[in-house]
Structure formats: C-alpha cells, structure tokens
PDB file of N, CA and C in Angstrom:
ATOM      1  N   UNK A   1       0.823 -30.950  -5.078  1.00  0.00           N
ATOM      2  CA  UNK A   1       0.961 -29.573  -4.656  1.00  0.00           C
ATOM      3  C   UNK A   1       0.863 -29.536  -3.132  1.00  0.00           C
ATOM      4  N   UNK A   2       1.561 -28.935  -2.642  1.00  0.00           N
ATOM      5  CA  UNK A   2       1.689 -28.620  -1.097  1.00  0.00           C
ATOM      6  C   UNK A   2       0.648 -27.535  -0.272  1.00  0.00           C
ATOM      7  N   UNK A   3      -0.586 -28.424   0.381  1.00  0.00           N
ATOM      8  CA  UNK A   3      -0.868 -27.510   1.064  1.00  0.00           C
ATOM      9  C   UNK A   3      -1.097 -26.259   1.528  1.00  0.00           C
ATOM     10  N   UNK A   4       0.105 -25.799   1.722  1.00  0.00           N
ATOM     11  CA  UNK A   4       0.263 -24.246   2.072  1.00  0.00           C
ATOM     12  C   UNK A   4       0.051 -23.432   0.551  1.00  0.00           C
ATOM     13  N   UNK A   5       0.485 -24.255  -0.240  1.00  0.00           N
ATOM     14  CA  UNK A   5       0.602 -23.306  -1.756  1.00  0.00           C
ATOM     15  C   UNK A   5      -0.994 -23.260  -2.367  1.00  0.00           C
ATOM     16  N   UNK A   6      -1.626 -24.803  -2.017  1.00  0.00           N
ATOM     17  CA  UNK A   6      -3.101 -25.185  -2.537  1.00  0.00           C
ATOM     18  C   UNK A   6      -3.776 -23.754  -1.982  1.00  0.00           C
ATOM     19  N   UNK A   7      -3.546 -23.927  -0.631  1.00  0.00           N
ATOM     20  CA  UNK A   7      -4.155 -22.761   0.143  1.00  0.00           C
ATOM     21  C   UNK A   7      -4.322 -21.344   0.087  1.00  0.00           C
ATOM     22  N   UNK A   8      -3.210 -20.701  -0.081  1.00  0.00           N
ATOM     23  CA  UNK A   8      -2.642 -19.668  -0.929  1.00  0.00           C
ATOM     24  C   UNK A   8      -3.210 -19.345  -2.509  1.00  0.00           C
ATOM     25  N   UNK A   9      -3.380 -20.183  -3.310  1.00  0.00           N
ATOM     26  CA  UNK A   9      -4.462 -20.039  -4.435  1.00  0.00           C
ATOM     27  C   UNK A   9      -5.583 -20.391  -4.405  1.00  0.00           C
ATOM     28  N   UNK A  10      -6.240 -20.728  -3.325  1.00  0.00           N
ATOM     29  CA  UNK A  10      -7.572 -21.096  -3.233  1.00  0.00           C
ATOM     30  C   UNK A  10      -8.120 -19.657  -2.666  1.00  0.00           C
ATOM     31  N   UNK A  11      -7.132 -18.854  -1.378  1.00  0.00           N
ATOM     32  CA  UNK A  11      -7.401 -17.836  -0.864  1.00  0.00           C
ATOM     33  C   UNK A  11      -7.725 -16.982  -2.228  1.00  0.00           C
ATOM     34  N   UNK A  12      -6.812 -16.717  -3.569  1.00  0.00           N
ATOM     35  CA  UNK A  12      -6.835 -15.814  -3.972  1.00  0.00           C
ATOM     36  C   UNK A  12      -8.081 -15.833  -5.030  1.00  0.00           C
ATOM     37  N   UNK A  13      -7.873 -17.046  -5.365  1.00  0.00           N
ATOM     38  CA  UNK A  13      -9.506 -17.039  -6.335  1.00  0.00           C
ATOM     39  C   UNK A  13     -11.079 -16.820  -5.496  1.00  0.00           C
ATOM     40  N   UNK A  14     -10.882 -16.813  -4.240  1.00  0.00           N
ATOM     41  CA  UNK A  14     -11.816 -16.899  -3.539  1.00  0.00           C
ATOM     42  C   UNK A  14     -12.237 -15.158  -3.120  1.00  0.00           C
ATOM     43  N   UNK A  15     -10.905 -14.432  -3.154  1.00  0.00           N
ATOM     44  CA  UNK A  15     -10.917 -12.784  -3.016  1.00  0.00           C
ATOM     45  C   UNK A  15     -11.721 -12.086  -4.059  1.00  0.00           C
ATOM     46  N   UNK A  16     -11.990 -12.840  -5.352  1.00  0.00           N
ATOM     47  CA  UNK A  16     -12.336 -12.395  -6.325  1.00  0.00           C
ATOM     48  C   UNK A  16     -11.795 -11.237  -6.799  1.00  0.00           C
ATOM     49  N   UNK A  17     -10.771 -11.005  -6.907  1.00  0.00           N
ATOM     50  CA  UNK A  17      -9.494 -10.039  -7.382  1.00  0.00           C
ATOM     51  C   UNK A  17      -9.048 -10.935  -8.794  1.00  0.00           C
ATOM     52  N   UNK A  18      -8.967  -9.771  -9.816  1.00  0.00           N
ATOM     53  CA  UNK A  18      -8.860 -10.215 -10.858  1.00  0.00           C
ATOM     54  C   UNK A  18      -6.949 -10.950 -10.815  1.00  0.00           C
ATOM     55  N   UNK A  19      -7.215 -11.834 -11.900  1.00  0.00           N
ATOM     56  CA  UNK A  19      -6.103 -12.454 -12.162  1.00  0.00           C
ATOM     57  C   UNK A  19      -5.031 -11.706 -13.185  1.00  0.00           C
ATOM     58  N   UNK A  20      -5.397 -10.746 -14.010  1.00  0.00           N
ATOM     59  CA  UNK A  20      -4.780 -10.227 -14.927  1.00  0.00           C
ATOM     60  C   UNK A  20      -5.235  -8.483 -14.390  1.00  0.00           C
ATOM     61  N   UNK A  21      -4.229  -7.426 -14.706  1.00  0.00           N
ATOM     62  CA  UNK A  21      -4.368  -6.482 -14.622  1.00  0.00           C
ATOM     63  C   UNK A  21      -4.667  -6.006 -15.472  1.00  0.00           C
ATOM     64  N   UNK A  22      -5.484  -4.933 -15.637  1.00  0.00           N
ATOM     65  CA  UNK A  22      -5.311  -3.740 -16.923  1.00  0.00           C
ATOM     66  C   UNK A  22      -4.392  -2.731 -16.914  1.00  0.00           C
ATOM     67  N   UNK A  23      -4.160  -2.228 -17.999  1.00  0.00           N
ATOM     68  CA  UNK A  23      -3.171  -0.743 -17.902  1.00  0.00           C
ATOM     69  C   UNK A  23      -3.625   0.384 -16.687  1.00  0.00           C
ATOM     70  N   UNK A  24      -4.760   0.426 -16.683  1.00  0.00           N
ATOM     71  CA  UNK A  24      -5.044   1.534 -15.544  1.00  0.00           C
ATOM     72  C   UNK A  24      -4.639   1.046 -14.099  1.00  0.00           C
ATOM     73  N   UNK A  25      -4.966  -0.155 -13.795  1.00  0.00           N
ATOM     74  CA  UNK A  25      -4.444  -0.557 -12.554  1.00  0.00           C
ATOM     75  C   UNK A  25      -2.872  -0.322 -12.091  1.00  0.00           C
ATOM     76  N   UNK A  26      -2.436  -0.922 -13.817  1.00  0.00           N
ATOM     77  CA  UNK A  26      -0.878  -0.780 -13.639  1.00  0.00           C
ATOM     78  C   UNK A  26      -0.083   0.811 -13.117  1.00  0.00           C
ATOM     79  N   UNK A  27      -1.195   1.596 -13.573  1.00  0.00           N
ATOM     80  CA  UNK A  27      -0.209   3.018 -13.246  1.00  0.00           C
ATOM     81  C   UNK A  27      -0.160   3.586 -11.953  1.00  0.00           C
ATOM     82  N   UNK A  28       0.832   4.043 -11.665  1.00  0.00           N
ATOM     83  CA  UNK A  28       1.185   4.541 -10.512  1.00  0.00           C
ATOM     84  C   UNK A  28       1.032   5.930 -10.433  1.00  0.00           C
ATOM     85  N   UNK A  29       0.756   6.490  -8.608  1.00  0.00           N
ATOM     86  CA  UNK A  29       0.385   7.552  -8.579  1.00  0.00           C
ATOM     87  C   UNK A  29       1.571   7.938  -7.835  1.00  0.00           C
ATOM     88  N   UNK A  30       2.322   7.129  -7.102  1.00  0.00           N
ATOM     89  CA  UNK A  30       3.642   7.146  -6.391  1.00  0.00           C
ATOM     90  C   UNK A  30       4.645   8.222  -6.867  1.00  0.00           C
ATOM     91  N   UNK A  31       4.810   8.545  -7.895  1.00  0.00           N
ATOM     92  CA  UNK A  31       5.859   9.897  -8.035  1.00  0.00           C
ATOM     93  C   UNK A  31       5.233  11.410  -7.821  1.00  0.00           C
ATOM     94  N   UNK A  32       5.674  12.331  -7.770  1.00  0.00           N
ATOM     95  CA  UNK A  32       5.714  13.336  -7.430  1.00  0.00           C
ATOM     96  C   UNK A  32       5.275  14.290  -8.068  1.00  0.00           C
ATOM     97  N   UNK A  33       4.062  14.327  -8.281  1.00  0.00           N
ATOM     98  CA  UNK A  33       4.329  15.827 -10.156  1.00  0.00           C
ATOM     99  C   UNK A  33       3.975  17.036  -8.837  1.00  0.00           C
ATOM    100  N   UNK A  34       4.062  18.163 -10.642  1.00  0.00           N
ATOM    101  CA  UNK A  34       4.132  19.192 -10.341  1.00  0.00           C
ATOM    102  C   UNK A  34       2.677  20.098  -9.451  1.00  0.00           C
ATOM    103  N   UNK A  35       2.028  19.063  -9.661  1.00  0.00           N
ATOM    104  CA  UNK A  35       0.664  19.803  -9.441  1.00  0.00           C
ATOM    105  C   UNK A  35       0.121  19.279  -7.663  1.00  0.00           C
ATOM    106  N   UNK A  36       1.252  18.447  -7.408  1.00  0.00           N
ATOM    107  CA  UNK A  36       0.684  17.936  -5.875  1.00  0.00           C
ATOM    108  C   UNK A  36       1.049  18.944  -4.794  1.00  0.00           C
ATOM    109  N   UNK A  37       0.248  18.738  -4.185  1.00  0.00           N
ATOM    110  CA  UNK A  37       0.252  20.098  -3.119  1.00  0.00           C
ATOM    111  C   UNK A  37       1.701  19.712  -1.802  1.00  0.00           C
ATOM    112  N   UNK A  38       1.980  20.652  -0.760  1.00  0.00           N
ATOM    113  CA  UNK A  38       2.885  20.147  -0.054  1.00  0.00           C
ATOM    114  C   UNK A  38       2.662  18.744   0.478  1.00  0.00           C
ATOM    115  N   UNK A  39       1.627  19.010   1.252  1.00  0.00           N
ATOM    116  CA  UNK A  39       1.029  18.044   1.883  1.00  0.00           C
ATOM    117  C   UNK A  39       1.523  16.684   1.073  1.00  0.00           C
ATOM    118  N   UNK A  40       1.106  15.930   0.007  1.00  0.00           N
ATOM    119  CA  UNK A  40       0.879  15.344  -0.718  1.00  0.00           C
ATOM    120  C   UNK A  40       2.118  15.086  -1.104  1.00  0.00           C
ATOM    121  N   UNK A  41       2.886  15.859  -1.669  1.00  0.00           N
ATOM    122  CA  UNK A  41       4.486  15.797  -1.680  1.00  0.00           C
ATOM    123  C   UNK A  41       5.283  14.777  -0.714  1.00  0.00           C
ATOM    124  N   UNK A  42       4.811  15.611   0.598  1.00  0.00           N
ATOM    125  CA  UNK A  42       5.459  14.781   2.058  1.00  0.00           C
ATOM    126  C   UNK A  42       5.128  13.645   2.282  1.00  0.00           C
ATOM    127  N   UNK A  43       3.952  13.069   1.993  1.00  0.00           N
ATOM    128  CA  UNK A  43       3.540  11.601   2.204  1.00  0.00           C
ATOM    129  C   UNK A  43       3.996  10.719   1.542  1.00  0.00           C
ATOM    130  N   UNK A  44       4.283  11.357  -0.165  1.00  0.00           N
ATOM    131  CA  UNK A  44       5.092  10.424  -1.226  1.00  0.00           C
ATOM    132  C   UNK A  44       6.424  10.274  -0.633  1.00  0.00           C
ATOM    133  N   UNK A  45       6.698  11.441  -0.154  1.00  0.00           N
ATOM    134  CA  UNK A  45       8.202  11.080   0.161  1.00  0.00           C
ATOM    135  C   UNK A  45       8.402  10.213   1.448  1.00  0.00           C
ATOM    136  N   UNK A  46       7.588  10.169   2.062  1.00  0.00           N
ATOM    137  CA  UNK A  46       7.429   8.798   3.301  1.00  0.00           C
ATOM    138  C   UNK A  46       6.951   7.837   3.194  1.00  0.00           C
ATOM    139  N   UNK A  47       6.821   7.498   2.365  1.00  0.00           N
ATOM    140  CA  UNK A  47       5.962   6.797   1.520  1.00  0.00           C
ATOM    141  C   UNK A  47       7.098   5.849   1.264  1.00  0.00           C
ATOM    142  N   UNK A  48       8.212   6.579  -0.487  1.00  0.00           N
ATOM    143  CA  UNK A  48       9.082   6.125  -0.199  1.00  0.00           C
ATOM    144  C   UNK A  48      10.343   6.108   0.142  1.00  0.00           C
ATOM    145  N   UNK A  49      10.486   6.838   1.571  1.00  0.00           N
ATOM    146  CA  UNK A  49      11.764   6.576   1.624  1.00  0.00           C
ATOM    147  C   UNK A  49      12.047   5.767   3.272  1.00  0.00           C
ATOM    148  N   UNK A  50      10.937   5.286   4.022  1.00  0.00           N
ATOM    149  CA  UNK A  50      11.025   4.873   5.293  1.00  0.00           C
ATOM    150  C   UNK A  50      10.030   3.507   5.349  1.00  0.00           C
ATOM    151  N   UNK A  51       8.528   4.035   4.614  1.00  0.00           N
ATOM    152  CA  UNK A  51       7.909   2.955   4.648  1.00  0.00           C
ATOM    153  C   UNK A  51       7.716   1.727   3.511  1.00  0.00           C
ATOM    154  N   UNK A  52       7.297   2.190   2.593  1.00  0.00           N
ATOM    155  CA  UNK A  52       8.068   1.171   1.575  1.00  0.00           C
ATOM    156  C   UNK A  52       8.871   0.000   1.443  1.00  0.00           C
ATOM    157  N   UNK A  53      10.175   0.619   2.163  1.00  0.00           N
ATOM    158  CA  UNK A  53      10.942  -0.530   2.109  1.00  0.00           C
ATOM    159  C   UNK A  53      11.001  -1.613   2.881  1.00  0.00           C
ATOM    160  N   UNK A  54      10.407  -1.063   3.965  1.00  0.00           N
ATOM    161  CA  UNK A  54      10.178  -1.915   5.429  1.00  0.00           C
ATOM    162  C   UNK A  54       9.144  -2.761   4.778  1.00  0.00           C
ATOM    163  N   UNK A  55       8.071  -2.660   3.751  1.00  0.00           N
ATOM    164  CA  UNK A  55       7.057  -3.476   3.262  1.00  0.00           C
ATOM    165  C   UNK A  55       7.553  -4.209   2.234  1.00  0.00           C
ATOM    166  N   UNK A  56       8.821  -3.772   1.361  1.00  0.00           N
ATOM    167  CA  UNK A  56       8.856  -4.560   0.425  1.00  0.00           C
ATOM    168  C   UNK A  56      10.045  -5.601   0.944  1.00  0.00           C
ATOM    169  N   UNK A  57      10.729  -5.753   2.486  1.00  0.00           N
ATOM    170  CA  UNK A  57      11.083  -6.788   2.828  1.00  0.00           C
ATOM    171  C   UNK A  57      10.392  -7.649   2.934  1.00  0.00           C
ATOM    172  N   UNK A  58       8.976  -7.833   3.497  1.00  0.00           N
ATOM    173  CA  UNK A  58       8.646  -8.774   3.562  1.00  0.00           C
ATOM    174  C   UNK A  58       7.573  -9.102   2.425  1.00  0.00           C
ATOM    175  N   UNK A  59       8.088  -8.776   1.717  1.00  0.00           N
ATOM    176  CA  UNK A  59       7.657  -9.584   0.156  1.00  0.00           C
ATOM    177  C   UNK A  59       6.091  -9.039  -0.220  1.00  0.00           C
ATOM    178  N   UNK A  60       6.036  -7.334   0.548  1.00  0.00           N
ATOM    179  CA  UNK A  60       4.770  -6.999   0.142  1.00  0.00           C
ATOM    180  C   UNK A  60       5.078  -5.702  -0.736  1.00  0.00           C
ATOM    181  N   UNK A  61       4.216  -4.113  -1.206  1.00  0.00           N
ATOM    182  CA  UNK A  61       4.441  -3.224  -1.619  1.00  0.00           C
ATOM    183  C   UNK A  61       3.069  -2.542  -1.339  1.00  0.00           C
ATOM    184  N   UNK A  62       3.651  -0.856  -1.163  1.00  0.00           N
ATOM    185  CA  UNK A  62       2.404  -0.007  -0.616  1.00  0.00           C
ATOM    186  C   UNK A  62       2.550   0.726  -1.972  1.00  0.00           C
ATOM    187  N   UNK A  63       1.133   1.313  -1.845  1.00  0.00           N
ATOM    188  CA  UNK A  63       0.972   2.655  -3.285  1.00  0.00           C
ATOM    189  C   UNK A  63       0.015   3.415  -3.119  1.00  0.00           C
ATOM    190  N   UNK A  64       0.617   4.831  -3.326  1.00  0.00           N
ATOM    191  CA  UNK A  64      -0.070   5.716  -2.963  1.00  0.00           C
ATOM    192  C   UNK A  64      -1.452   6.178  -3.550  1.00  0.00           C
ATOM    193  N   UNK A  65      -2.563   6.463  -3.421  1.00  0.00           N
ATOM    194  CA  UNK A  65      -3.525   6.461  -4.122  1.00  0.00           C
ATOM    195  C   UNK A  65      -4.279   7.825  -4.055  1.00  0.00           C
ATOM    196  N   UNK A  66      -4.467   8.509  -2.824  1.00  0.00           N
ATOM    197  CA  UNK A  66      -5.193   9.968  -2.653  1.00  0.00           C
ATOM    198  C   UNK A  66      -4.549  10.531  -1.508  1.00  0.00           C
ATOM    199  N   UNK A  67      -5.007  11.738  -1.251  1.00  0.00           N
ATOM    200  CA  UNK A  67      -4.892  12.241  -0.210  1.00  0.00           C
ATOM    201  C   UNK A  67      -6.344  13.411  -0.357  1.00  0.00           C
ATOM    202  N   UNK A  68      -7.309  12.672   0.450  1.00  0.00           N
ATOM    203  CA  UNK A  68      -8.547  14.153   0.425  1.00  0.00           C
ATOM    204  C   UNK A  68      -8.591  14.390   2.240  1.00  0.00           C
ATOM    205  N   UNK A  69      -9.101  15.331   2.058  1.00  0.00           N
ATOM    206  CA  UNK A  69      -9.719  15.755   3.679  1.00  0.00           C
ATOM    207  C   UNK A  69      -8.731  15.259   4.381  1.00  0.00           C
ATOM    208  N   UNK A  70      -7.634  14.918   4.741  1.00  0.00           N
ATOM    209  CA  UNK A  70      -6.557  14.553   5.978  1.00  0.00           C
ATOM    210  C   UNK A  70      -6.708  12.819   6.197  1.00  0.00           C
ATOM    211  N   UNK A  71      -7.573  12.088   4.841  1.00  0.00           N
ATOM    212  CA  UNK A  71      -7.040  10.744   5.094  1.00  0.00           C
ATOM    213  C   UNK A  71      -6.370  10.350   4.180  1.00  0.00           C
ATOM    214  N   UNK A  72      -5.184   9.391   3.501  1.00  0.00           N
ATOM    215  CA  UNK A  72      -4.253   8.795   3.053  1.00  0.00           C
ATOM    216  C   UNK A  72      -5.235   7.644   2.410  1.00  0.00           C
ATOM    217  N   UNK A  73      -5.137   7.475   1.455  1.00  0.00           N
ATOM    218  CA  UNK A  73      -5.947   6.409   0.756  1.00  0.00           C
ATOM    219  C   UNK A  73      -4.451   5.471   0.233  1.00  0.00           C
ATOM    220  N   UNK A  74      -4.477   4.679   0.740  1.00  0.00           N
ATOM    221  CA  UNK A  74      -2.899   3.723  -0.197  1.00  0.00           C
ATOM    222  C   UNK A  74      -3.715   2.088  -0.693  1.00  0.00           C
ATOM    223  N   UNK A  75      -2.804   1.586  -0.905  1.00  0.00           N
ATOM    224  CA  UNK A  75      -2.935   0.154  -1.328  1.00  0.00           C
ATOM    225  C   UNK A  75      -2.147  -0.732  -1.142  1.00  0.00           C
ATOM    226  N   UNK A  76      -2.231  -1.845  -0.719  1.00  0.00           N
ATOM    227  CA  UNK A  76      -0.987  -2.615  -0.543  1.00  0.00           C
ATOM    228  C   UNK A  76      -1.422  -3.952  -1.386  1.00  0.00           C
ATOM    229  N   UNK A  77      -0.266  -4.261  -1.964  1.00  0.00           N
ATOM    230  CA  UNK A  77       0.120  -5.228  -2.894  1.00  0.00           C
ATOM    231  C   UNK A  77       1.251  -6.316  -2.561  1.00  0.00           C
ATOM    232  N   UNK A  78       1.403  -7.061  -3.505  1.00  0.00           N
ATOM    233  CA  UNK A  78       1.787  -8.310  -3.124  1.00  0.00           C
ATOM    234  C   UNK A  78       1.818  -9.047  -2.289  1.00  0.00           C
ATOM    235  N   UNK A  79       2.400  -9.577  -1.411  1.00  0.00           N
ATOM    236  CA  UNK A  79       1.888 -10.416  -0.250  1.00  0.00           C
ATOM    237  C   UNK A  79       1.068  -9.701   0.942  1.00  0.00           C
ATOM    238  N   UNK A  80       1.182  -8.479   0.810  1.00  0.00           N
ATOM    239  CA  UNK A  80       0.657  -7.840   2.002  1.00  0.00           C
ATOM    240  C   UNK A  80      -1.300  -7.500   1.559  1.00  0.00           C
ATOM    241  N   UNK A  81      -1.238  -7.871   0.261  1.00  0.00           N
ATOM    242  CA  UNK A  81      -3.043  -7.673   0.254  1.00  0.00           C
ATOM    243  C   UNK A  81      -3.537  -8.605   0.578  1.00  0.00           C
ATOM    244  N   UNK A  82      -3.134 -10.059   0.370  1.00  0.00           N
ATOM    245  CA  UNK A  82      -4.146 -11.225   1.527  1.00  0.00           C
ATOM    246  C   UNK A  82      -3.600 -11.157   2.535  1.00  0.00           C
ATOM    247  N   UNK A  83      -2.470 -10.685   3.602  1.00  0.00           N
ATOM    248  CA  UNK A  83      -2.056 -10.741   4.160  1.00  0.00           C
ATOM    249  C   UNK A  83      -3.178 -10.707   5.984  1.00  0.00           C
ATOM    250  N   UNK A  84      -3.561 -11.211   6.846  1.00  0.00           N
ATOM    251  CA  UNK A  84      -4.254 -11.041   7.793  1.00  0.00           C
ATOM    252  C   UNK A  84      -3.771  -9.897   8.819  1.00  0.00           C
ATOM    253  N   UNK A  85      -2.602  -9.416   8.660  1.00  0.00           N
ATOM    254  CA  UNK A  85      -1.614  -8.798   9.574  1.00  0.00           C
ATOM    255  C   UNK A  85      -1.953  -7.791   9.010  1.00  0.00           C
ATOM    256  N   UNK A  86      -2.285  -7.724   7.500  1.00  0.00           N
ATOM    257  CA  UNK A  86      -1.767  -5.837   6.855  1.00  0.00           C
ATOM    258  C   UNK A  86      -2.747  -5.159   7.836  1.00  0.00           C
ATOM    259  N   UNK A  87      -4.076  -5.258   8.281  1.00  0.00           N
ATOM    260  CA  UNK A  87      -4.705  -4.391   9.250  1.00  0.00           C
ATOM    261  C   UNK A  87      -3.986  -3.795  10.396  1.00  0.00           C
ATOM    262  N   UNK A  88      -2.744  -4.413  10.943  1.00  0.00           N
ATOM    263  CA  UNK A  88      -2.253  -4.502  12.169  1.00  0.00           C
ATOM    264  C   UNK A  88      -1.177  -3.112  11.563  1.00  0.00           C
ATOM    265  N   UNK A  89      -0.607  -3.638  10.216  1.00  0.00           N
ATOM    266  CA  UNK A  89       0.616  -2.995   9.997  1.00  0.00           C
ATOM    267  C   UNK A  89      -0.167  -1.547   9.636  1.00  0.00           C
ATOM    268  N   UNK A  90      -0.974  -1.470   8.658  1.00  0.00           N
ATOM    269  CA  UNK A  90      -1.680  -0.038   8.536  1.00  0.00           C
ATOM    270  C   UNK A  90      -1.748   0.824   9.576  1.00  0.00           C
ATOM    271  N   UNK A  91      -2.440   0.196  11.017  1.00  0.00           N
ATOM    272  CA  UNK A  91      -2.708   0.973  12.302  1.00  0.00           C
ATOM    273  C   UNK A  91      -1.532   1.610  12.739  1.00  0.00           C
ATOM    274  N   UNK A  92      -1.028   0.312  12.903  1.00  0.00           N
ATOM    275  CA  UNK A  92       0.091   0.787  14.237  1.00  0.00           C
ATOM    276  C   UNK A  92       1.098   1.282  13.529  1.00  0.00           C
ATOM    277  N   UNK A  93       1.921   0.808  12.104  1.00  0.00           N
ATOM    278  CA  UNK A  93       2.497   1.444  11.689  1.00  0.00           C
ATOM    279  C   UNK A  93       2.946   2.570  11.034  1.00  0.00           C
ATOM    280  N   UNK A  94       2.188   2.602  10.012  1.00  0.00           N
ATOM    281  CA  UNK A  94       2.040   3.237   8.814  1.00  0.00           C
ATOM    282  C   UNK A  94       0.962   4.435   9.620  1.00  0.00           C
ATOM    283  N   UNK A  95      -0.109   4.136   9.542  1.00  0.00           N
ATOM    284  CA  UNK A  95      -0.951   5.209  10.412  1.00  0.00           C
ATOM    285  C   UNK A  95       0.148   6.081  11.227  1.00  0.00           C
ATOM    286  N   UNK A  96       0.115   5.529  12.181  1.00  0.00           N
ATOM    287  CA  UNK A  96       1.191   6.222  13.495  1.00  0.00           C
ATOM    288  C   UNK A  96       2.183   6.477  12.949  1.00  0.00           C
ATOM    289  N   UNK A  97       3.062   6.407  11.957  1.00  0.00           N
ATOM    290  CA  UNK A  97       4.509   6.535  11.249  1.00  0.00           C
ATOM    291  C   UNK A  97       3.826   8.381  10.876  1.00  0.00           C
ATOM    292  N   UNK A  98       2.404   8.509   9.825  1.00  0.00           N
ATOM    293  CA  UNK A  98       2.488   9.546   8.775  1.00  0.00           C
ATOM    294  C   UNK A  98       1.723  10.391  10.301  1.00  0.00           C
ATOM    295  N   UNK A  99       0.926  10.221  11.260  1.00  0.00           N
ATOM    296  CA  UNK A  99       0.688  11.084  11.478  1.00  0.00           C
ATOM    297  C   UNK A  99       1.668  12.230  12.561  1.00  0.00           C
ATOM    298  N   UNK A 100       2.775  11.221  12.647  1.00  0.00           N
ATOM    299  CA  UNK A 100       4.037  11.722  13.797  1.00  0.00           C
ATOM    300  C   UNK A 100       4.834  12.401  12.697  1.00  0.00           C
ATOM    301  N   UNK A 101       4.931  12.507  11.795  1.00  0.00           N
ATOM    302  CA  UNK A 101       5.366  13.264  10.427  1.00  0.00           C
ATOM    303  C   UNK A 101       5.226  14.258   9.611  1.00  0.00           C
ATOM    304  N   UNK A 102       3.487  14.175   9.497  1.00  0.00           N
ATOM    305  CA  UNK A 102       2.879  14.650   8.687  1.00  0.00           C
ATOM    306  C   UNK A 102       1.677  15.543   9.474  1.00  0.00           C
ATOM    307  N   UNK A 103       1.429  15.906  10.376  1.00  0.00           N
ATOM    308  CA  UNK A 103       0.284  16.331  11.353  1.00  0.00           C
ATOM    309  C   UNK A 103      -1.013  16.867  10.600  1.00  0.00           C
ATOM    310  N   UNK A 104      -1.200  16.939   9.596  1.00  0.00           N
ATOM    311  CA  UNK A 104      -2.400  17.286   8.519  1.00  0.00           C
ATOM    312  C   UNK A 104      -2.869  15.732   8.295  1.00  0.00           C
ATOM    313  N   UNK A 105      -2.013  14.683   8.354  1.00  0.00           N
ATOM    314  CA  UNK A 105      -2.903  13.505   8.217  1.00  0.00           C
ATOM    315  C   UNK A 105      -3.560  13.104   9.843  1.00  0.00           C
TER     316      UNK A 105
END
C-alpha cells in the first residue's frame, strides 16, 4: 500500500468518525420546504447554486445544517472534512461569499 493512501486511512481512523453511517446522518436538510423562513431559503439557494459546486470539484461536498441567530451551521463532507485547508475555505470563502449575499448572516 502506498504511503499517501496508508496515511489517509490512518488519518481517518484516528478522527474517530464513524465508519458506517446511520439513516439519520444520511438525511439531508439541503432542500427547501415549506416551512423555512426567507432567510433560510436564500442560503439553500447559495448553497446550491454557486458554492457547492466549486466544493464538489474538488472532490469535497457542503450541507446545510441550521440557520439560528445569523450563524450558518453547514458541514462539509468528503474530502473536504479531513481536509487542513477546509478552515481556510469556510473563512475566506464561503463565510465572505454568504455574508456579501445574504447580510442577516
């Protein structure tokens, strides 16, 4: 096994992040119902239609999780949750992306 890959699964057993999901993890909050407020609306929709995709090029994925009091609770998945950079990309991007957008966040 190569190195980089040893490394890469040593990182992840070491995160102590489960290996198998449950159904609740699996569900998504990412669509739109009827009961989300504007606010909340607008972030899904930037969510996905600008940022998203820019994350799922590089082989990661964001998901939306809350919106209380004017902060954005998300999650990022696949390569971007061990990722050392996702701190960088949250700030400067994503942060600065919703609040030039969204001015309640």
């Amino acid at each position: 096994m190569k190195p980089d890959i040893f490394a890469c699964i040593m990182d992840f057993f070491s995160s102590n992040q489960p290996v198998l999901l449950d159904e609740a993890m699996l569900s998504s909050n990412d669509s739109i119902n009827a009961d989300d407020d504007e606010t909340t609306v607008m972030i899904k929709e930037l969510l996905d239609t600008r940022i998203r995709p820019t994350v799922m090029e590089d082989g990661g994925d964001i998901r939306f999780v809350a919106f209380e009091d004017g902060i954005v609770k998300l999650a990022l998945q696949g390569s971007c949750s061990g990722c050392p950079s996702s701190s960088v990309t949250l700030k400067s991007g994503i942060e600065n992306m919703m609040q030039f957008y969204i001015p309640e966040v």
